[in-house]
N, C-alpha and C. Protein backbone atom coordinates (compact mmCIF):
# COMPACT_ATOMS: atom_id res chain seq x y z
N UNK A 1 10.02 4.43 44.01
CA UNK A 1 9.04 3.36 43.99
C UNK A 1 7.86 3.71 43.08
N UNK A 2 7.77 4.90 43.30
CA UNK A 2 6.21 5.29 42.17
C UNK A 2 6.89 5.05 40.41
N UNK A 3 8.09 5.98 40.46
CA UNK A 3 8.42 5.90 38.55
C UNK A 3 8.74 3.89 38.60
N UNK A 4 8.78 3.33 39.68
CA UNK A 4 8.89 1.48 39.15
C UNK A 4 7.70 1.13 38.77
N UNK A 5 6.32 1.92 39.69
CA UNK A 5 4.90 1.06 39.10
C UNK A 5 3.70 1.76 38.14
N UNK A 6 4.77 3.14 38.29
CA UNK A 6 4.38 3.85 36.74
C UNK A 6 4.92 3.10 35.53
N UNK A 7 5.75 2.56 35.35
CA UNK A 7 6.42 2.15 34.24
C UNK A 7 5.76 0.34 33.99
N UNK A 8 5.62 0.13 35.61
CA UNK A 8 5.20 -1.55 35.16
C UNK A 8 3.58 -1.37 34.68
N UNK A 9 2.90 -0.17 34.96
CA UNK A 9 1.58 0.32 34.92
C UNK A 9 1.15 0.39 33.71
N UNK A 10 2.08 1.13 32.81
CA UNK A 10 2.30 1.38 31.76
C UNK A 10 3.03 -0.14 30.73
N UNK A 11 3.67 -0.58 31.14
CA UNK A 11 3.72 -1.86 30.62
C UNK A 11 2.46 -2.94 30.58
N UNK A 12 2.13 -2.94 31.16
CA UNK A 12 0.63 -3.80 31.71
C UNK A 12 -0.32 -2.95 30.68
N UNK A 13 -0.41 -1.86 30.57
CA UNK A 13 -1.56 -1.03 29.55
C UNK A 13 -1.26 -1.17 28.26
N UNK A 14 0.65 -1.38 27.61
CA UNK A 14 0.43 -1.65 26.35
C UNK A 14 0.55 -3.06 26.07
N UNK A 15 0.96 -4.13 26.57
CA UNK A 15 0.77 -5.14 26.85
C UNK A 15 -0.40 -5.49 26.64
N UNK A 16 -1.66 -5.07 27.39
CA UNK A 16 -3.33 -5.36 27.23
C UNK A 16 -3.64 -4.64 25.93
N UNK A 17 -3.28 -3.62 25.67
CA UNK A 17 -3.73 -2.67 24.10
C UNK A 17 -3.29 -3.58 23.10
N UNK A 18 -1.74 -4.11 23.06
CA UNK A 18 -1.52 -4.62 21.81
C UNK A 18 -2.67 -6.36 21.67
N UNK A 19 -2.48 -6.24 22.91
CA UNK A 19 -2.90 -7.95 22.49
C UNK A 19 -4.72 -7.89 21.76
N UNK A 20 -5.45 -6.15 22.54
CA UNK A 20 -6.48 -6.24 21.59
C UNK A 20 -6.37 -6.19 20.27
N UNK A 21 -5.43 -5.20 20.31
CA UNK A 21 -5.56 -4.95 18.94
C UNK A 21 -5.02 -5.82 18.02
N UNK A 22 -4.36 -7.40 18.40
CA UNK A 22 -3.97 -8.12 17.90
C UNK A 22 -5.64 -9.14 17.72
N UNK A 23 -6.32 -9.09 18.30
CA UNK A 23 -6.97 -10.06 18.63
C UNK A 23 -8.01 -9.35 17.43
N UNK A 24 -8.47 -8.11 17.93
CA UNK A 24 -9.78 -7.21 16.73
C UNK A 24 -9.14 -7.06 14.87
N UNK A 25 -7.60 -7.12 14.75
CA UNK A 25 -7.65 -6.91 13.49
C UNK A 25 -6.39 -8.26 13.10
N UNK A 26 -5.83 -8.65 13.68
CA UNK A 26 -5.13 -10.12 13.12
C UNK A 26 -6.21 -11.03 12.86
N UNK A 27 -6.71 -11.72 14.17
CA UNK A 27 -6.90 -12.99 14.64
C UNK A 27 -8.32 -13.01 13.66
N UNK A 28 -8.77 -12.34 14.00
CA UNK A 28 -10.82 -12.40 13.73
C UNK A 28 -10.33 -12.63 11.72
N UNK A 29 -8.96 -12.13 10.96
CA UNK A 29 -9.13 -12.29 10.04
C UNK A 29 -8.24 -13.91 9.17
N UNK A 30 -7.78 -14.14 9.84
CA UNK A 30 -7.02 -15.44 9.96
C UNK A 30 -7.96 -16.39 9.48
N UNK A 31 -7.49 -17.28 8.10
CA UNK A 31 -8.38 -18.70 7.73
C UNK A 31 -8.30 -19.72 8.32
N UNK A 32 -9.47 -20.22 8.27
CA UNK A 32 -9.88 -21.48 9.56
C UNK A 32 -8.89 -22.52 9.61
N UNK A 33 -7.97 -22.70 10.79
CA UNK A 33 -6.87 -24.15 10.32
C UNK A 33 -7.80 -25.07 10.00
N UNK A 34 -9.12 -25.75 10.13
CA UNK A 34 -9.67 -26.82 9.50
C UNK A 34 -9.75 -26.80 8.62
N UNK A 35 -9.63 -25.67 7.36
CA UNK A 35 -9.40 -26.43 6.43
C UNK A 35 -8.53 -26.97 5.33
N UNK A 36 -7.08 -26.65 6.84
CA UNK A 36 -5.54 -27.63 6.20
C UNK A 36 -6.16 -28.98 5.86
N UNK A 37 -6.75 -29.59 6.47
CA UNK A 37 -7.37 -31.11 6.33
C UNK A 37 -7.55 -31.41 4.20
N UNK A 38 -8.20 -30.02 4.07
CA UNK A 38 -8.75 -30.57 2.32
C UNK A 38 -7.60 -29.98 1.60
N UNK A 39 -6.67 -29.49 2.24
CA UNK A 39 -5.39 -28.73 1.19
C UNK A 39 -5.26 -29.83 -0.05
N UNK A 40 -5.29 -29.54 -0.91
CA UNK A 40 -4.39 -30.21 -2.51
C UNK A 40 -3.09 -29.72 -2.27
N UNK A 41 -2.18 -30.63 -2.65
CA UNK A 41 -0.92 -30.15 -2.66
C UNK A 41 -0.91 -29.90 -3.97
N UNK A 42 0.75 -29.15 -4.40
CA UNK A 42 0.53 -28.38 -5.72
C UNK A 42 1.01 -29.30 -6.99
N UNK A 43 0.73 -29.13 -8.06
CA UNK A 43 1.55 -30.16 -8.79
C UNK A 43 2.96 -30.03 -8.37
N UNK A 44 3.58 -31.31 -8.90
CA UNK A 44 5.24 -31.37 -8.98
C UNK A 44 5.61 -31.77 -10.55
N UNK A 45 6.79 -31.42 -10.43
CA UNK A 45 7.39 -31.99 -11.35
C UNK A 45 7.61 -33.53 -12.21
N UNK A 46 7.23 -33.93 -13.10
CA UNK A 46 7.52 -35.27 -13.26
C UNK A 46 9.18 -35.27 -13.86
N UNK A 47 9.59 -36.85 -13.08
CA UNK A 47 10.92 -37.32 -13.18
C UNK A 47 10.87 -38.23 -14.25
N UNK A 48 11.77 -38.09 -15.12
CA UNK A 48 11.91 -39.34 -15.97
C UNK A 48 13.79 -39.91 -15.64
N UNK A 49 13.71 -41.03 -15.43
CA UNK A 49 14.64 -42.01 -15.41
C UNK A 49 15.30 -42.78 -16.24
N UNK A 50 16.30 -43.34 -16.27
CA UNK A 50 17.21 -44.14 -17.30
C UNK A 50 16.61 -45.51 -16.85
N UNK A 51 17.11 -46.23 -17.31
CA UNK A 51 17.11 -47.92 -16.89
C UNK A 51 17.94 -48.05 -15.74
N UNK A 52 18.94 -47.42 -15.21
CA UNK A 52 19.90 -47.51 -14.05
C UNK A 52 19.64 -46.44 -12.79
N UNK A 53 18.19 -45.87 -13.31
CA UNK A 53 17.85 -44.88 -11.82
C UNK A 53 18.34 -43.69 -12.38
N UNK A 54 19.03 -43.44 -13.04
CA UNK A 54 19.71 -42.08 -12.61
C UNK A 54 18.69 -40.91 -13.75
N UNK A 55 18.49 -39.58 -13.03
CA UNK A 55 17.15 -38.93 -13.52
C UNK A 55 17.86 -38.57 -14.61
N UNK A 56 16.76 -38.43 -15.69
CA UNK A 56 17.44 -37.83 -17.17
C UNK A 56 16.79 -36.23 -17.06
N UNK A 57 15.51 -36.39 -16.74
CA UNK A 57 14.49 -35.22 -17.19
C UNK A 57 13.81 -34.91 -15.41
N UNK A 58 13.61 -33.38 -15.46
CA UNK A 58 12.74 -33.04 -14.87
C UNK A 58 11.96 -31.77 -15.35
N UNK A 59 10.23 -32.06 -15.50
CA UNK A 59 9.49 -31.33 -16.44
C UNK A 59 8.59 -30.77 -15.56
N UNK A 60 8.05 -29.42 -15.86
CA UNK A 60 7.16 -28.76 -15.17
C UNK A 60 7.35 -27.93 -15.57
N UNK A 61 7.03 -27.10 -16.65
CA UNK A 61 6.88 -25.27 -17.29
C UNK A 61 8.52 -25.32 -16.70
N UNK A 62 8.25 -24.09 -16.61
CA UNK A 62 10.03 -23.29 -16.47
C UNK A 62 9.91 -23.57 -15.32
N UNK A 63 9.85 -24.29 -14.30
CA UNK A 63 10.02 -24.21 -12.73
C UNK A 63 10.41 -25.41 -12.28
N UNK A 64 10.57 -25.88 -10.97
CA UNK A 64 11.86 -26.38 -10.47
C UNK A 64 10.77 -27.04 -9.50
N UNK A 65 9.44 -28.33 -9.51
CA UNK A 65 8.82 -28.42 -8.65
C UNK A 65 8.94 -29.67 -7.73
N UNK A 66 10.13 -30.01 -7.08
CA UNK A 66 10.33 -31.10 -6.84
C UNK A 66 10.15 -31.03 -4.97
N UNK A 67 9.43 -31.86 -4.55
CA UNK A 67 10.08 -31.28 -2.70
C UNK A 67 10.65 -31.58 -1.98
N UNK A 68 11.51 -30.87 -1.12
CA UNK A 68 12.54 -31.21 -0.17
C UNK A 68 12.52 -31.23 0.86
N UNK A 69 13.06 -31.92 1.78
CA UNK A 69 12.84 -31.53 3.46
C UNK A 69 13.48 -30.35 3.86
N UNK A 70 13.08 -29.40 5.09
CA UNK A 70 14.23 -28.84 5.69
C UNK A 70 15.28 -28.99 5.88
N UNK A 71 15.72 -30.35 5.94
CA UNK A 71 17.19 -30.52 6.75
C UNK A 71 17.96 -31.06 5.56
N UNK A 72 17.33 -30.94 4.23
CA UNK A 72 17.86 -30.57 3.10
C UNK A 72 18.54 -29.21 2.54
N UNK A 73 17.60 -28.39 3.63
CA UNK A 73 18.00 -26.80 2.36
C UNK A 73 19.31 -26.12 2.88
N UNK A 74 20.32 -25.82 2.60
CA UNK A 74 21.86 -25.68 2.95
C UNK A 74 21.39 -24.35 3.92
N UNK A 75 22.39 -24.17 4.52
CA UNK A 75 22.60 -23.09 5.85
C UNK A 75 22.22 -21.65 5.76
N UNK A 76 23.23 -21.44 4.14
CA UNK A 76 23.17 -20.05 3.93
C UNK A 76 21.07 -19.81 3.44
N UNK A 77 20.46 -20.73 3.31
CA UNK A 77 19.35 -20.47 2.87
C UNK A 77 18.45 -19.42 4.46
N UNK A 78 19.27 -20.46 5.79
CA UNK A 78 18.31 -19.92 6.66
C UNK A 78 18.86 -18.93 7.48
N UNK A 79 20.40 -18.33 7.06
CA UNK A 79 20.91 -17.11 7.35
C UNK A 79 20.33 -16.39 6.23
N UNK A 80 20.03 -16.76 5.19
CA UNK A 80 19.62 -15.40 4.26
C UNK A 80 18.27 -15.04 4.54
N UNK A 81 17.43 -15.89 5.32
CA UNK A 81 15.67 -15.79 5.59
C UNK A 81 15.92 -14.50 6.66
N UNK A 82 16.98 -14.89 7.27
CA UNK A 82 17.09 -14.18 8.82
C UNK A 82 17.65 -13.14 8.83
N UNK A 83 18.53 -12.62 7.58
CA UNK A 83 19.18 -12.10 7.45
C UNK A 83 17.97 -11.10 6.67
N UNK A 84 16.92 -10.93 6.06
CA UNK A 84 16.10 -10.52 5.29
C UNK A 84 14.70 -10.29 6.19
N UNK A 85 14.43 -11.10 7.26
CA UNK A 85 13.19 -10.75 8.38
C UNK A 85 13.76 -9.67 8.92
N UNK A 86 14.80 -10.30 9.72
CA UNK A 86 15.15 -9.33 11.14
C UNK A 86 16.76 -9.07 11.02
N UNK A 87 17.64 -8.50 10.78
CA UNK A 87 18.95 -8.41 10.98
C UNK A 87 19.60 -8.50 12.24
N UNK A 88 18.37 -8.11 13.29
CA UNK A 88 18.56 -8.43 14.61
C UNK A 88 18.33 -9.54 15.67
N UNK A 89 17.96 -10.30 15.01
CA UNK A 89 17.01 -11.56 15.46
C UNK A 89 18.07 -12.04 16.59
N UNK A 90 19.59 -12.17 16.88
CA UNK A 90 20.25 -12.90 17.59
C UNK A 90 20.59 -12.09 18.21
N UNK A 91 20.19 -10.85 18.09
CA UNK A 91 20.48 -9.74 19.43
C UNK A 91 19.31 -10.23 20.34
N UNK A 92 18.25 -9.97 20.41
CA UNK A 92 16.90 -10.08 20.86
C UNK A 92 16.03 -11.00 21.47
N UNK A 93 16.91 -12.36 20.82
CA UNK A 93 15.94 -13.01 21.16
C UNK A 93 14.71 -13.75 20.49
N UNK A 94 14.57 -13.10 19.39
CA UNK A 94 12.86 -13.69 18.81
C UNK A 94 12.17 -12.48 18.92
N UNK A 95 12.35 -11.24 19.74
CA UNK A 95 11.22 -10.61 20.18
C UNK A 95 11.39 -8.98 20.47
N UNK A 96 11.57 -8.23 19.05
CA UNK A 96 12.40 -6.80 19.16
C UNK A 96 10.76 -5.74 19.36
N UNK A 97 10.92 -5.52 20.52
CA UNK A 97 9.70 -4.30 20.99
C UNK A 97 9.82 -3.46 20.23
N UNK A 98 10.82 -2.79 20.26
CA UNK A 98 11.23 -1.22 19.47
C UNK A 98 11.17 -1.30 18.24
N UNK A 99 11.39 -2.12 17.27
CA UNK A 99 12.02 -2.19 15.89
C UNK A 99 10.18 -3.52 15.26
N UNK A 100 10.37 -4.17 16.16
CA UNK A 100 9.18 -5.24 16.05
C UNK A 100 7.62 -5.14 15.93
N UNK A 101 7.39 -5.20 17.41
CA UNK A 101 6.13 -4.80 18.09
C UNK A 101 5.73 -3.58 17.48
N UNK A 102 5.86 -2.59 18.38
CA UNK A 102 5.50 -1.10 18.17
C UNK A 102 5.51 -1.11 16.61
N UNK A 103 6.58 -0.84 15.79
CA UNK A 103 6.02 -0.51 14.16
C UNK A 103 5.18 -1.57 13.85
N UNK A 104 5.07 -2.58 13.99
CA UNK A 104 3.86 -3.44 13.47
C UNK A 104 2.16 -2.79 14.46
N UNK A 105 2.57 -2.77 15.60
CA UNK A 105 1.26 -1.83 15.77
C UNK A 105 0.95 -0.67 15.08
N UNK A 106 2.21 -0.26 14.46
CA UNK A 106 1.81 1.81 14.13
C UNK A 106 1.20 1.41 12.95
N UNK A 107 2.03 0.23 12.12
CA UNK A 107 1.29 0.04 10.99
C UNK A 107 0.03 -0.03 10.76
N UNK A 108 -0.66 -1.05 11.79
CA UNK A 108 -1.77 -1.92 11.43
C UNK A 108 -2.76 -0.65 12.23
N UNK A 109 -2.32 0.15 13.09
CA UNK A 109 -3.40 1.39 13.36
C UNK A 109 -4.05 2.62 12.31
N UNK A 110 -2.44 2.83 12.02
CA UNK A 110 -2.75 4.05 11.44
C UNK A 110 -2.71 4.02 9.61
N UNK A 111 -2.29 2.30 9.11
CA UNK A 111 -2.15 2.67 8.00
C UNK A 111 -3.31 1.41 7.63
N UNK A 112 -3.81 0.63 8.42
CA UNK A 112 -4.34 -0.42 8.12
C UNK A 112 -3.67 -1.63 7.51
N UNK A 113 -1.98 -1.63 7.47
CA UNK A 113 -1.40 -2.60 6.63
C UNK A 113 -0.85 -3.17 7.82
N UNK A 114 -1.18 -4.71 7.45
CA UNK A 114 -0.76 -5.96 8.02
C UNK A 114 0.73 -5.95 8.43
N UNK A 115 1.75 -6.06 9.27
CA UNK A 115 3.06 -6.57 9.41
C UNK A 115 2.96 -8.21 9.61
N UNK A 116 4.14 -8.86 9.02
CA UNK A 116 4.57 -10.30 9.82
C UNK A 116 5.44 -10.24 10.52
């Protein structure tokens, strides 16, 4: 009974540690969501058309600026996101302590660099 409320004791202590230390060096540096409100969106691309609709031209420097919805972008796009965050993501859950948490704390303690 004692090593069960040593361990939940100890859960409860890094539990409260991370969330400061989420709160003293994430949060306090985070830009204000108010001011999504004045965002400019970015240029796009201009389309040029035939007489029958169908696009001839799309111009913008060397880049590709047209926008799409999500439920546009094909499958392998959001196995390759997932496949490139977390390799573990469908073991876990959303939420890898060992591999996740903890190195994003060791980071942001001891090296001062941000994890996502």
């Amino acid at each position: 009974m004692r090593v069960l409320f040593f361990f939940f004791t100890l859960f409860l202590f890094i539990f409260a540690v991370s969330g400061l230390v989420a709160y003293f060096f994430i949060f306090q540096n985070l830009p204000d969501p108010h001011l999504l409100k004045d965002y400019k969106s970015v240029a796009l691309s201009t389309h040029i058309y035939d007489r029958n609709g169908q696009l001839l031209y799309e111009i913008f420097r060397d880049q590709n600026r047209t926008p799409i919805t999500l439920k546009d972008l094909p499958s392998y796009v959001y196995q390759a996101t997932i496949a490139v965050e977390d390799k573990d993501f469908y073991r876990h859950q959303g939420v890898s302590l060992t591999s996740g948490v903890l190195r994003a704390m060791r980071e942001i303690v001891f090296n001062r660099s941000f994890q996502g």
